[in-house]
Protein backbone atom coordinates (compact mmCIF):
# COMPACT_ATOMS: atom_id res chain seq x y z
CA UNK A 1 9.82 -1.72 18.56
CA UNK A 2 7.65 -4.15 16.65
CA UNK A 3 5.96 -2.65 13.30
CA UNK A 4 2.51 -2.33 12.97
CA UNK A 5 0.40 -4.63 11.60
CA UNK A 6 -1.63 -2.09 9.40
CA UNK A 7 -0.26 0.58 8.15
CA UNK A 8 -1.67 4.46 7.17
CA UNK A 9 -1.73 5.51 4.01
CA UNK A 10 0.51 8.23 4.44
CA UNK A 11 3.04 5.41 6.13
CA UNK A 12 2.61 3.95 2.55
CA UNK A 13 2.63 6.75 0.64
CA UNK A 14 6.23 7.63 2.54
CA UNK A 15 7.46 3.99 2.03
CA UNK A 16 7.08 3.71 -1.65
CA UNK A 17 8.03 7.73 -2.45
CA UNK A 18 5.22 8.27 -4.12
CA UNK A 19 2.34 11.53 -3.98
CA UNK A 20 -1.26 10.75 -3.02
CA UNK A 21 -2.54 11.09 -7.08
CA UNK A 22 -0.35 9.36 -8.02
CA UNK A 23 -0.68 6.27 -5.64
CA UNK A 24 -5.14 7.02 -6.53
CA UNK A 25 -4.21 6.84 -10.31
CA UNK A 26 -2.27 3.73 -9.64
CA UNK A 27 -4.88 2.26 -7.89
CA UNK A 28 -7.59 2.80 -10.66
CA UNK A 29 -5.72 1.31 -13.26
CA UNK A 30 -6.16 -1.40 -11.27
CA UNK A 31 -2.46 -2.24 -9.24
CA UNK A 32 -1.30 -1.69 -5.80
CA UNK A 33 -1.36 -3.52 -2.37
CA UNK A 34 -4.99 -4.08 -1.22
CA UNK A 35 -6.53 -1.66 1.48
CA UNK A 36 -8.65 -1.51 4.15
CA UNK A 37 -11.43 0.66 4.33
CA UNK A 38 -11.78 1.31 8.30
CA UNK A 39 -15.18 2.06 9.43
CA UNK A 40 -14.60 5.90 9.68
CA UNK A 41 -13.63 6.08 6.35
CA UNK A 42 -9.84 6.17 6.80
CA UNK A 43 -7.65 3.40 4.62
CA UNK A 44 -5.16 1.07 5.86
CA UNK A 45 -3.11 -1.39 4.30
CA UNK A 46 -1.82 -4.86 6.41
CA UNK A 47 2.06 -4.90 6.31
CA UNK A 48 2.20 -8.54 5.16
CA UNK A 49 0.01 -7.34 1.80
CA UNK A 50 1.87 -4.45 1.06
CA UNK A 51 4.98 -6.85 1.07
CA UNK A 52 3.65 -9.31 -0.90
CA UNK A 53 2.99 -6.64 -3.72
CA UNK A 54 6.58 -5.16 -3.48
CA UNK A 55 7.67 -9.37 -3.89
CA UNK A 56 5.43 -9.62 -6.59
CA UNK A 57 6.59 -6.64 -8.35
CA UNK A 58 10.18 -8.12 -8.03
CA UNK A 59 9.25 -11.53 -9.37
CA UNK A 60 7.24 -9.21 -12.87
CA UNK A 61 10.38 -7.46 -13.17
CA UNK A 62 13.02 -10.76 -12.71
């Protein structure tokens, strides 16, 4: 089965091992893959952007 192309939060959340707060205080200090805000309020994130954060994260810590 093909992954999706966007994926929910908690998908992310699950993915990277990390809580909610922690993910929203990461997020204010300005990192993290870029979101989607869907029109009912609920946030997605496409799976090509949340790989090309993890790949730049490798290349910062090369």
């Amino acid at each position: 089965m093909a992954e999706p192309a966007t994926l929910k939060l908690s998908d992310v959340l699950r993915e990277l091992g990390m809580s909610r707060p922690a993910f929203y205080r990461m997020r204010t200090r300005g990192y993290g893959p870029r979101l989607i805000k869907l029109p009912n309020g609920q946030l997605r994130c496409r799976r090509a952007d949340l790989d090309a954060w993890l790949t730049s994260l490798e290349e910062t810590a090369a």
